[in-house]
N, C-alpha and C. Protein backbone atom coordinates (compact mmCIF):
# COMPACT_ATOMS: atom_id res chain seq x y z
N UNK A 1 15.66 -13.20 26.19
CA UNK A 1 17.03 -12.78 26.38
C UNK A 1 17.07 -11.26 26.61
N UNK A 2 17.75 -10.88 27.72
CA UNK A 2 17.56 -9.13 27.79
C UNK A 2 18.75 -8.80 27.25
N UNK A 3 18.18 -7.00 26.99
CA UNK A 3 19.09 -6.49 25.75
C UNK A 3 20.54 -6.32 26.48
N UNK A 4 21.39 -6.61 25.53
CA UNK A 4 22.78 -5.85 26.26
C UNK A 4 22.84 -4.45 25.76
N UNK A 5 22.08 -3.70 25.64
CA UNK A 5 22.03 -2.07 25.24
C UNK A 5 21.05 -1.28 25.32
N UNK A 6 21.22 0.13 25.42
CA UNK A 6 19.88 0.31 26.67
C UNK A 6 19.07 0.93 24.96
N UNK A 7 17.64 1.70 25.22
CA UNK A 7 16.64 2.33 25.02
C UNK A 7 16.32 3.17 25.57
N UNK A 8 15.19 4.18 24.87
CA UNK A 8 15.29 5.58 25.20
C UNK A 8 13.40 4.97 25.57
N UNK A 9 12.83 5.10 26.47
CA UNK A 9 11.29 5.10 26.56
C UNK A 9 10.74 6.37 26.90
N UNK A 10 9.98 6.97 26.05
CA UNK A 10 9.04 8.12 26.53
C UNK A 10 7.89 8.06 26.37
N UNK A 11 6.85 8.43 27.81
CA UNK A 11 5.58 8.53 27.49
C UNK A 11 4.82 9.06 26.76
N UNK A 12 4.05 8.77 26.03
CA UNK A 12 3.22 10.02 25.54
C UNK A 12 2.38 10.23 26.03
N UNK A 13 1.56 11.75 25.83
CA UNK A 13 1.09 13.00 26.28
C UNK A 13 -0.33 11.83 25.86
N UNK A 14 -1.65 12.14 26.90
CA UNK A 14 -2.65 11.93 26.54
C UNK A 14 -3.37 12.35 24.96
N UNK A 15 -3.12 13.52 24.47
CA UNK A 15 -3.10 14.13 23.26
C UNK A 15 -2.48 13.33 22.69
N UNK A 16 -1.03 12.66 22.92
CA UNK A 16 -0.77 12.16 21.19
C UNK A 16 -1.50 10.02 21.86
N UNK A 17 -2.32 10.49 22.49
CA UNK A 17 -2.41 8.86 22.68
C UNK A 17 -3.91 8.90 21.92
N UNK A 18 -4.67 9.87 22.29
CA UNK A 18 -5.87 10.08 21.65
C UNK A 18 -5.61 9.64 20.17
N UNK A 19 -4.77 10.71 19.59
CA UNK A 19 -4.50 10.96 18.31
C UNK A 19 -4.15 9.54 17.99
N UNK A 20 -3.08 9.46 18.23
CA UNK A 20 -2.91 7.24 17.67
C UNK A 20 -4.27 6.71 17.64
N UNK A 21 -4.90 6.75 18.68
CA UNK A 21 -5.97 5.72 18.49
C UNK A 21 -7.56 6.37 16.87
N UNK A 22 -7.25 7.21 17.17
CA UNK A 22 -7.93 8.34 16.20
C UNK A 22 -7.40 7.93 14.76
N UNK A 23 -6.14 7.85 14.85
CA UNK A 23 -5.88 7.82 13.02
C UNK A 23 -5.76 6.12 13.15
N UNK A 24 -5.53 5.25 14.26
CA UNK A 24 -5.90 3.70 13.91
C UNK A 24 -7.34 3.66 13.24
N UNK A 25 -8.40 4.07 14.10
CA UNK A 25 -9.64 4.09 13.69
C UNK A 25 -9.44 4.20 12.37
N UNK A 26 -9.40 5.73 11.78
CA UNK A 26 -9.42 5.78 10.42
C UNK A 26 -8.72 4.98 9.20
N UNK A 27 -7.73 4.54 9.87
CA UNK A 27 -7.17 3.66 8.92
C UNK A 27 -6.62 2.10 8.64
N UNK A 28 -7.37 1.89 10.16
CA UNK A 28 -7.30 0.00 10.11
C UNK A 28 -7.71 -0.33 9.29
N UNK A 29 -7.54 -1.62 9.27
CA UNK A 29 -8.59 -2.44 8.24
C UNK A 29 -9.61 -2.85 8.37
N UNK A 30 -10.51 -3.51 7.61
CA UNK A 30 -11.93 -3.56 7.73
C UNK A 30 -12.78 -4.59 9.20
N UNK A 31 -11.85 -5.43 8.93
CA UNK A 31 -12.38 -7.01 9.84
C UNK A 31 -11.76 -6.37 11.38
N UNK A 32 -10.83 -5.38 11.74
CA UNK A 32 -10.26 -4.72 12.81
C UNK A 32 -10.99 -4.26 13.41
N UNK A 33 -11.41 -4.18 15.04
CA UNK A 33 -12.46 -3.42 16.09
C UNK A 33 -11.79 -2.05 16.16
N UNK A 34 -12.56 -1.67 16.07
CA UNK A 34 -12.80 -0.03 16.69
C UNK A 34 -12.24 0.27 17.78
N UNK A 35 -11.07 1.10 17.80
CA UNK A 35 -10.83 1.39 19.25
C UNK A 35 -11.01 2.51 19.91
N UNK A 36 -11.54 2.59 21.37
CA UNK A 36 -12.35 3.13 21.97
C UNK A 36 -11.37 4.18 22.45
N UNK A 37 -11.06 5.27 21.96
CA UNK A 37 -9.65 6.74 22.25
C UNK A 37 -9.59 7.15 23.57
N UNK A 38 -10.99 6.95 24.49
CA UNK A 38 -10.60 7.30 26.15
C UNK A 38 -10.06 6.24 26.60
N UNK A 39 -10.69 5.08 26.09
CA UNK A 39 -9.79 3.93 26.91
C UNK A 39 -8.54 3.35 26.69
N UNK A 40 -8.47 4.13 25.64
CA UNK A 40 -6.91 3.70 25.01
C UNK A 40 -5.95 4.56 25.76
N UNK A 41 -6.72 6.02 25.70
CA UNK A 41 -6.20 6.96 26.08
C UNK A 41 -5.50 6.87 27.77
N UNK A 42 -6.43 6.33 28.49
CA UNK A 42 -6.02 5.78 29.74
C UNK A 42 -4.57 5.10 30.01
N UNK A 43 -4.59 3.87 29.04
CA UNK A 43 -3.39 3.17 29.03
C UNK A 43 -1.81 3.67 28.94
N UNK A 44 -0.87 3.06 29.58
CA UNK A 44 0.47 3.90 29.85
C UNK A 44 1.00 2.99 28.80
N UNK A 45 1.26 4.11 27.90
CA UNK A 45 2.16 3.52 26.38
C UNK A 45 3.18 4.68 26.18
N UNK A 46 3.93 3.91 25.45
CA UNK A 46 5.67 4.52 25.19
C UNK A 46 6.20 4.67 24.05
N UNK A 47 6.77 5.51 23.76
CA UNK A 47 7.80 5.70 22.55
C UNK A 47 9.03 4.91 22.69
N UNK A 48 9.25 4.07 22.10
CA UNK A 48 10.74 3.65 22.68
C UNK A 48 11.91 3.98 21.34
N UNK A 49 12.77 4.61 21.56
CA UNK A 49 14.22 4.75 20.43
C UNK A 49 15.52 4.30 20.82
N UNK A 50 16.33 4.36 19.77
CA UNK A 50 17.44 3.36 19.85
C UNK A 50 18.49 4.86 19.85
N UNK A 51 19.40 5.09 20.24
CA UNK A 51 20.52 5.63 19.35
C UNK A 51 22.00 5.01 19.06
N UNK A 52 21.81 5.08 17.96
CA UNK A 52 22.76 4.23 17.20
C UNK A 52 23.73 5.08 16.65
N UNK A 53 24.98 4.59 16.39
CA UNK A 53 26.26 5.35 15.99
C UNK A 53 27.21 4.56 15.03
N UNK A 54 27.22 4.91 14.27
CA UNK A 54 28.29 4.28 13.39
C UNK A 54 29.93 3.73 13.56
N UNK A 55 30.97 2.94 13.92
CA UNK A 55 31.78 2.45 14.10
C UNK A 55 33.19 2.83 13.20
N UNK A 56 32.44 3.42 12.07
CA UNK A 56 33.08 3.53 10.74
C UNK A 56 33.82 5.03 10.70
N UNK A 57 32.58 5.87 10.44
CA UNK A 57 32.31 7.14 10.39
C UNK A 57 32.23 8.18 11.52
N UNK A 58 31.39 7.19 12.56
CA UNK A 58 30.78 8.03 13.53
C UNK A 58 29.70 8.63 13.89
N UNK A 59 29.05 8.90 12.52
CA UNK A 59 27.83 9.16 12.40
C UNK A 59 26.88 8.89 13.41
N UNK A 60 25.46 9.77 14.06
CA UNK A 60 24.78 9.25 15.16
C UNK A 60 23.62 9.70 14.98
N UNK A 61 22.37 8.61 15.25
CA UNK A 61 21.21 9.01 14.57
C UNK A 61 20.33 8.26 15.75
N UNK A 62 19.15 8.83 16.30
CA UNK A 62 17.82 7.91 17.42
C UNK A 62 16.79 7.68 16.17
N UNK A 63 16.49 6.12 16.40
CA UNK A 63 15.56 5.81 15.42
C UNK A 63 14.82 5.03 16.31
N UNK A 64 13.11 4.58 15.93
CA UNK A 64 12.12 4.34 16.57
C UNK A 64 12.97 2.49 16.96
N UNK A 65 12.97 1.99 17.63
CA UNK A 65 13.58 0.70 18.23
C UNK A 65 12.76 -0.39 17.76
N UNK A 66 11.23 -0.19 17.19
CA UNK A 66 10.60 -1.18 16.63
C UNK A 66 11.00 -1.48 15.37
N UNK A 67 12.07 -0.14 14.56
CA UNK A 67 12.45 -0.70 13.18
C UNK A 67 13.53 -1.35 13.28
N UNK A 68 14.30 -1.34 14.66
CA UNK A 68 15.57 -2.10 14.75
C UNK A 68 15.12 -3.48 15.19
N UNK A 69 14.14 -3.40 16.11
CA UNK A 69 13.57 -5.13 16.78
C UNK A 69 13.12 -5.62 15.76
N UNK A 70 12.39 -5.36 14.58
CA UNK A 70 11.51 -6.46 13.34
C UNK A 70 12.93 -7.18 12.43
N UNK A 71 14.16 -6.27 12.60
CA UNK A 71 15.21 -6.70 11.84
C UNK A 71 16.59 -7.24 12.17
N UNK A 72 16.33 -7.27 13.80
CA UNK A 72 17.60 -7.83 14.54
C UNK A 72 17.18 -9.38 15.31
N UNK A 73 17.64 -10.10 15.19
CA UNK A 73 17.59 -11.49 15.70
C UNK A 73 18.60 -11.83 16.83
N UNK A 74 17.97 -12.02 17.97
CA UNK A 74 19.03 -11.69 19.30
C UNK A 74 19.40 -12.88 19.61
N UNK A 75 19.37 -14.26 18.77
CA UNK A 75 19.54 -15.33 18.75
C UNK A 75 20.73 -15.25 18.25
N UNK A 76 21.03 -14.12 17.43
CA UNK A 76 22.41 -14.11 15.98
C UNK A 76 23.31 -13.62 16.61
N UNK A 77 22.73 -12.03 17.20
CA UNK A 77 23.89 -11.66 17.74
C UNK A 77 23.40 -10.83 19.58
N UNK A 78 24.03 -10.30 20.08
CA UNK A 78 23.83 -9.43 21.30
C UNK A 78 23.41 -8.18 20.98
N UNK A 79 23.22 -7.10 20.03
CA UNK A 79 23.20 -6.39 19.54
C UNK A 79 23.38 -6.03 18.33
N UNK A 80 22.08 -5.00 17.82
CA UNK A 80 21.65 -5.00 16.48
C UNK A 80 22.91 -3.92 15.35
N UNK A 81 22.79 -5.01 14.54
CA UNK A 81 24.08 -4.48 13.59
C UNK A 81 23.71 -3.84 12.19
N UNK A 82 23.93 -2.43 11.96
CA UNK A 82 23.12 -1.99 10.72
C UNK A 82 24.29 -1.24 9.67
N UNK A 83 23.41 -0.53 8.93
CA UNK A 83 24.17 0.34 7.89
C UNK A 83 23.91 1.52 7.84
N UNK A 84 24.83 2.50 7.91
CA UNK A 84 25.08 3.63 8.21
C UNK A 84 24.51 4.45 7.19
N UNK A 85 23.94 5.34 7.30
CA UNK A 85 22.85 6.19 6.57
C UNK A 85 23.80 7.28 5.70
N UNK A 86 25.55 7.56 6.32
CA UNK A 86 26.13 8.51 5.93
C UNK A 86 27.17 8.05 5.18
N UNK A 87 27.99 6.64 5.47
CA UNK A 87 28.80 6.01 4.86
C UNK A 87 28.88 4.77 4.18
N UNK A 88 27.50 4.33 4.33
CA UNK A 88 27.00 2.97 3.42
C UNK A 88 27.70 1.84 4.48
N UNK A 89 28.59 2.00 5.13
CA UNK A 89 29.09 0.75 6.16
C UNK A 89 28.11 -0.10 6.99
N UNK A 90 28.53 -1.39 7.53
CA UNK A 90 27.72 -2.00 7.85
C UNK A 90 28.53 -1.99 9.63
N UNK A 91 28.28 -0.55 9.88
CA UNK A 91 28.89 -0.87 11.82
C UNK A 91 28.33 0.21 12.17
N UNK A 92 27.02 0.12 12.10
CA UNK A 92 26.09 1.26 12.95
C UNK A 92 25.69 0.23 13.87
N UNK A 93 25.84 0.51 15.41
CA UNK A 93 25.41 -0.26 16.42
C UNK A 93 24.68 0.98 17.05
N UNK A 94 24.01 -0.26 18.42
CA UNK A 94 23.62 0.88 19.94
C UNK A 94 24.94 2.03 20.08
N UNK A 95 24.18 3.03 20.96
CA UNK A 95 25.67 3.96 21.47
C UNK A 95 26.05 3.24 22.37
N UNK A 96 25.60 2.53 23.56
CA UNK A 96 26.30 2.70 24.69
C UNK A 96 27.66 1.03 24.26
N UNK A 97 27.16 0.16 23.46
CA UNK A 97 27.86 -0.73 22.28
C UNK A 97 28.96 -0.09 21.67
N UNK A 98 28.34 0.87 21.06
CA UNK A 98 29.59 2.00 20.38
C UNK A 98 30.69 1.95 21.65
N UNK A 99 30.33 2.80 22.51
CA UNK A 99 31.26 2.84 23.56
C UNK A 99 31.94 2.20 24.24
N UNK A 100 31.44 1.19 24.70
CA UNK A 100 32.16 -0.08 24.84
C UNK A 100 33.33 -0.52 24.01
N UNK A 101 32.85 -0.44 22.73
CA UNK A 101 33.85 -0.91 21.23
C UNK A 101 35.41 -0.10 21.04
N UNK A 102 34.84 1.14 21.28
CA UNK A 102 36.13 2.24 21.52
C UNK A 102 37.06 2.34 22.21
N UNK A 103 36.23 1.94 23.84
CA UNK A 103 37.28 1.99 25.00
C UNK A 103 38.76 0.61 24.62
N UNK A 104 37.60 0.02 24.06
CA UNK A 104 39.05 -1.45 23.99
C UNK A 104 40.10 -1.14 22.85
């Protein structure tokens, strides 16, 4: 199902791709392969973030989008529904969601 709300994707810098694969090494787990930092390093990988805004308050915060995907079920709803970091409310959505919500 594609998202009804966008994402922020940024590449990272060969440097911080090294570095990921560098501190995986050091800190996978045991039965985990070794990963090889030039060849990782090669690969086109992304940062992806959400920015989310509160409904309530207003409040507006970009958070990494993998902590919003492990906890949103797009079966439930169209867009991920949270709690606001500044007012304890439960209507922190996407922005461009936010916006939508307002105009009506």
């Amino acid at each position: 199902m594609p998202k009804s709300f966008s994402t922020i994707k940024r590449p990272l810098s060969l440097e911080e791709k090294r570095q990921r694969a560098i501190e995986y090494n050091r800190y996978k787990a045991p039965f985990e392969p070794v990963v090889n930092v030039e060849d990782f390093a090669k690969r086109e990988i992304f940062d992806e973030t959400i920015i989310l805004k509160c409904l309530h308050c207003g409040f507006q915060e970009e958070v990494d989008y993998e902590f919003i995907e492990e906890s949103w079920d797009p079966h439930d709803s169209d867009y991920p529904i949270a709690y606001c970091a500044k007012c304890d409310q439960p209507e922190v959505v996407p922005l461009d969601i936010y916006q939508k919500l307002k105009k009506q």
